[in-house]
Protein backbone atom coordinates (compact mmCIF):
# COMPACT_ATOMS: atom_id res chain seq x y z
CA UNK A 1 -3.65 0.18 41.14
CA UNK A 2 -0.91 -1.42 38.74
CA UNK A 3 -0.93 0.98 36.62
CA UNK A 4 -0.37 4.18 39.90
CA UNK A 5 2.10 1.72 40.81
CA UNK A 6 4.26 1.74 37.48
CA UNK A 7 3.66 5.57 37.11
CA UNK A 8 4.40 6.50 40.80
CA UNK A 9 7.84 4.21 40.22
CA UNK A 10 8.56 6.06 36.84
CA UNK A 11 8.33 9.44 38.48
CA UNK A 12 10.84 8.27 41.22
CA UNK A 13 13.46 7.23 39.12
CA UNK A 14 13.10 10.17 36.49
CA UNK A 15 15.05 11.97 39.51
CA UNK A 16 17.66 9.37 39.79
CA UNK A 17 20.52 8.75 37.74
CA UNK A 18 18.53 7.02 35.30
CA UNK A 19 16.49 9.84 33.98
CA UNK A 20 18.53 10.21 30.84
CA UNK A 21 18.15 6.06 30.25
CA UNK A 22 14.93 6.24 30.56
CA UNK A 23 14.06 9.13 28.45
CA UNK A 24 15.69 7.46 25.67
CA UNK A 25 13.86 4.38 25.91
CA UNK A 26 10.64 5.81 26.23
CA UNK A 27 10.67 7.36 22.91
CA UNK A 28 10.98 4.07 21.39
CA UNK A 29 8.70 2.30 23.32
CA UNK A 30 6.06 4.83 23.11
CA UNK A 31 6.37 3.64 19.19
CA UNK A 32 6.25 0.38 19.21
CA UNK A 33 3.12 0.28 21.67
CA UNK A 34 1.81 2.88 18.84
CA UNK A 35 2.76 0.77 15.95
CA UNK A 36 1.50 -2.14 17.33
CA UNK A 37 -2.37 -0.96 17.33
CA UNK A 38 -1.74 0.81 13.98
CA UNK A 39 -0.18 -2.85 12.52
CA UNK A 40 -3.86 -4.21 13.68
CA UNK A 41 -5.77 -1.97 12.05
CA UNK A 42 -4.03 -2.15 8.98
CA UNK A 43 -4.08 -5.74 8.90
CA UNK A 44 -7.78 -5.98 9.13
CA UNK A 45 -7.97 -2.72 6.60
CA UNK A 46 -5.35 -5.16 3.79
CA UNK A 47 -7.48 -8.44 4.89
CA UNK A 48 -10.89 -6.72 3.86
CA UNK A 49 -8.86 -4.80 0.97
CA UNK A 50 -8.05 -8.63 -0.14
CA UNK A 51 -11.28 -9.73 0.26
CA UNK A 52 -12.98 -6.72 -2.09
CA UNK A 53 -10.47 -7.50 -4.66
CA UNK A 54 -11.70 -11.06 -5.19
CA UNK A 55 -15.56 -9.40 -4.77
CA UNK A 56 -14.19 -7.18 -7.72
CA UNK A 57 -12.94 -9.61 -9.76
CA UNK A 58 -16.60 -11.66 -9.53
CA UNK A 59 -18.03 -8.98 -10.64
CA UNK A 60 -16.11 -8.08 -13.24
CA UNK A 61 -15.70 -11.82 -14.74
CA UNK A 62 -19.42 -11.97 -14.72
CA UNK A 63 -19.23 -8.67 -16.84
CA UNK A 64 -23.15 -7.92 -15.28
CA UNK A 65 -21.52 -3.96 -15.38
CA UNK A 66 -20.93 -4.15 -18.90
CA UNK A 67 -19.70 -5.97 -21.94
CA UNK A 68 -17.11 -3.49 -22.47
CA UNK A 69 -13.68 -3.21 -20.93
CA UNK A 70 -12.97 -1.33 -17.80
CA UNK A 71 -9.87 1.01 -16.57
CA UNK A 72 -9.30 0.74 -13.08
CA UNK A 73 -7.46 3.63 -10.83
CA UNK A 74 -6.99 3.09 -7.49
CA UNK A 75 -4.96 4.55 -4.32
CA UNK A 76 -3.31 3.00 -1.22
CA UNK A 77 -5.67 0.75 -0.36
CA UNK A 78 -7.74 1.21 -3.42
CA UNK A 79 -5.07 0.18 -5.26
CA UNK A 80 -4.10 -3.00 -3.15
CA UNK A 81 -7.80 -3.93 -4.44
CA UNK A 82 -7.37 -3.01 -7.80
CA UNK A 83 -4.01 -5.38 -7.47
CA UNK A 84 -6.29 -8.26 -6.05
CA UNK A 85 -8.71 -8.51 -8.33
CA UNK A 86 -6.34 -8.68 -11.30
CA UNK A 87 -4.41 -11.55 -9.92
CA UNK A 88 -7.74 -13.04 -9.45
CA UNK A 89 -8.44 -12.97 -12.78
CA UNK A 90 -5.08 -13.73 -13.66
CA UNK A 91 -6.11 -17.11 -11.73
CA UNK A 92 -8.80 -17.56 -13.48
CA UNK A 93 -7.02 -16.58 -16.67
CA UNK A 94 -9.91 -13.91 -17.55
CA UNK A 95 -9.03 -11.94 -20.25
CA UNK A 96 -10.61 -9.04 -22.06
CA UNK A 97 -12.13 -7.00 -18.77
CA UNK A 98 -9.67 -5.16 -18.15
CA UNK A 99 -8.51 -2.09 -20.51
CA UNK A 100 -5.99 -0.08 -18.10
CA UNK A 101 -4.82 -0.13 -14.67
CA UNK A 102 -3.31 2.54 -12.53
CA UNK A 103 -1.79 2.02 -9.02
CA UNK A 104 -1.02 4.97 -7.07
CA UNK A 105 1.01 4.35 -3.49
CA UNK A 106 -0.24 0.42 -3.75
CA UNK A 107 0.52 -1.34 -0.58
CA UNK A 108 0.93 -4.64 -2.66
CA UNK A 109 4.78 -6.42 -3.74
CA UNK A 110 6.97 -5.29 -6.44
CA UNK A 111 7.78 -8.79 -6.86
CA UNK A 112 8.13 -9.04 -10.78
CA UNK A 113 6.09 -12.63 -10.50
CA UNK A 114 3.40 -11.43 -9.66
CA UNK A 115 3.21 -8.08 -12.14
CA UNK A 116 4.05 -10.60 -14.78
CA UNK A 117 1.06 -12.28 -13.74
CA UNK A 118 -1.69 -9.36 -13.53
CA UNK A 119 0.09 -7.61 -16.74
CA UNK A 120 -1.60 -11.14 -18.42
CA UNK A 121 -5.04 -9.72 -17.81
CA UNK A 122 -4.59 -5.80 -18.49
CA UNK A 123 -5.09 -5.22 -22.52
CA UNK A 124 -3.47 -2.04 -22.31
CA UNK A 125 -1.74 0.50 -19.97
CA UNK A 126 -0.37 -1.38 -16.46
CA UNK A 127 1.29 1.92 -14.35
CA UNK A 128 2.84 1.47 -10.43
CA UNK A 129 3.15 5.17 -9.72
CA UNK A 130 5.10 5.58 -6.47
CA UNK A 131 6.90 7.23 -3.73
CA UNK A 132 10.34 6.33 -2.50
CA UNK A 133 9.98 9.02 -0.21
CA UNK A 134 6.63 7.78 1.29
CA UNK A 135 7.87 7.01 5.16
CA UNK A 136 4.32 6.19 5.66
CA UNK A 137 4.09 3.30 3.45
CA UNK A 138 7.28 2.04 4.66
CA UNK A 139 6.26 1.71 8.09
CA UNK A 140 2.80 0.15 7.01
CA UNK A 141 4.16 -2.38 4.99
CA UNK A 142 7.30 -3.38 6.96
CA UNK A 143 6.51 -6.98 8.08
CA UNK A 144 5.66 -7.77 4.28
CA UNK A 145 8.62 -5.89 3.17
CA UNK A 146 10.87 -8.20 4.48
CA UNK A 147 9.97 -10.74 1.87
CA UNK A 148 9.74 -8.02 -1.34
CA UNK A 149 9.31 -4.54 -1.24
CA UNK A 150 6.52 -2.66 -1.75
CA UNK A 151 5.67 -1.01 -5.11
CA UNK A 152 4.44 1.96 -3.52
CA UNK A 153 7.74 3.00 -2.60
CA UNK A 154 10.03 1.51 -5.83
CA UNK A 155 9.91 0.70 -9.24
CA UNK A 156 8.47 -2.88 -10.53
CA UNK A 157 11.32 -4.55 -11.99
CA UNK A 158 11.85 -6.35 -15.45
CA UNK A 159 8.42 -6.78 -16.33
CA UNK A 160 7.50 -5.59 -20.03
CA UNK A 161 4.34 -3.34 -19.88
CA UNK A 162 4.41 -2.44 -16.71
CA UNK A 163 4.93 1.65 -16.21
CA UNK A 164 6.95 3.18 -13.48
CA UNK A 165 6.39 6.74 -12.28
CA UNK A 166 8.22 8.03 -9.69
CA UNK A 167 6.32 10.60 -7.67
CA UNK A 168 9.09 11.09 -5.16
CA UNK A 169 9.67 15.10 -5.92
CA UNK A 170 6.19 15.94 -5.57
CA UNK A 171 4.73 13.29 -2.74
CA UNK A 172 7.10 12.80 0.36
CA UNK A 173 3.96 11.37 2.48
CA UNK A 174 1.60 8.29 1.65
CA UNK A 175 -1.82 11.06 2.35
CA UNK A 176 -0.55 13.81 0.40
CA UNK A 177 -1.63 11.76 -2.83
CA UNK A 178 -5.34 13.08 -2.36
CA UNK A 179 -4.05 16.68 -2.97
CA UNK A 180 -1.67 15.82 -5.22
CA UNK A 181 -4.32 13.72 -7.64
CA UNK A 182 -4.96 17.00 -10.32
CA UNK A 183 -1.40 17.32 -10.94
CA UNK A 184 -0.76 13.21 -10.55
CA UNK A 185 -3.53 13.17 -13.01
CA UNK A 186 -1.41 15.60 -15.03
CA UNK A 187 2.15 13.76 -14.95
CA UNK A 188 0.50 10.33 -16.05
CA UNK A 189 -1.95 12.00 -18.99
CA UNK A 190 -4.83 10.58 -18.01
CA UNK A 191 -7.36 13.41 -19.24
């Protein structure tokens, strides 16, 4: 009945003289009430992306896969894991499991602290390859990009080792990276 209420009340004044007000705010709010249930499911998708980091990094402290050293490629939310589980062993100040590590659109800070910190535990190539251009991103990661941006849509500042690649001619939207992963693939040499 509320809800007949509010819509039969909308109609009405869509014929008034606030029809244009109206119009424009419901563009807007129509977002937010969108963005809202998309900031809930990505919350819970970062909090279990968290979680399988730190699963990750048990593992591969334990080294039960191997004795040998790994290299790690991961994107979006594959890489927020990969991102995890180094500054879990970074923590833990494991060393020696971890050959190479490539983000791709990673939902995680480009605060330099915390590269410094996961560039400790990767013996050899540490690459942020991103996408200033990535809208996508930018709206997903908002509320933490107040504090630091993230490094899926900028370069990782003053930390030695660490490999920026900007994507930005090539990816303009956070899923186009699937497609794009021969060429990506390509521009980073990793064959």
């Amino acid at each position: 009945a509320e809800h007949m209420v509010k819509h039969v009340v909308q109609a009405g004044l869509m014929h008034t003289a606030l029809q244009g007000l109206l119009q424009a705010v419901a563009w807007p709010s129509t977002l937010m009430t969108m963005t809202g249930a998309i900031d809930n499911a990505w919350s819970v998708a970062v909090e279990r992306a968290d979680k399988a980091g730190i699963l990750l990094a048990n593992l591969l402290s334990s080294r039960q896969y191997s004795q040998h050293p790994v290299n790690l490629i991961g994107y979006s939310l594959g890489a927020r894991i990969i991102f995890k589980c180094l500054e879990e062993l970074a923590k833990r100040h494991v060393t020696g499991v971890i050959q190479s590590a490539v983000l791709i659109g990673a939902p995680v800070t480009s605060n330099s602290k915390h590269w410094r910190g996961i560039r400790s535990v990767v013996a050899g190539r540490l690459a942020n390859v991103y996408s200033s251009s990535d809208w996508m991103l930018g709206l997903l990661y908002r509320v933490s990009a107040l504090k630091t941006g993230a490094a899926g849509l900028q370069p990782v500042a003053a930390v030695r080792g660490v490999e920026n690649c900007d994507v930005s001619r090539i990816v303009q939207h956070h899923w186009k990276y699937p497609s794009l992963m021969p060429e990506l693939i390509d521009i980073l040499n990793l064959t």
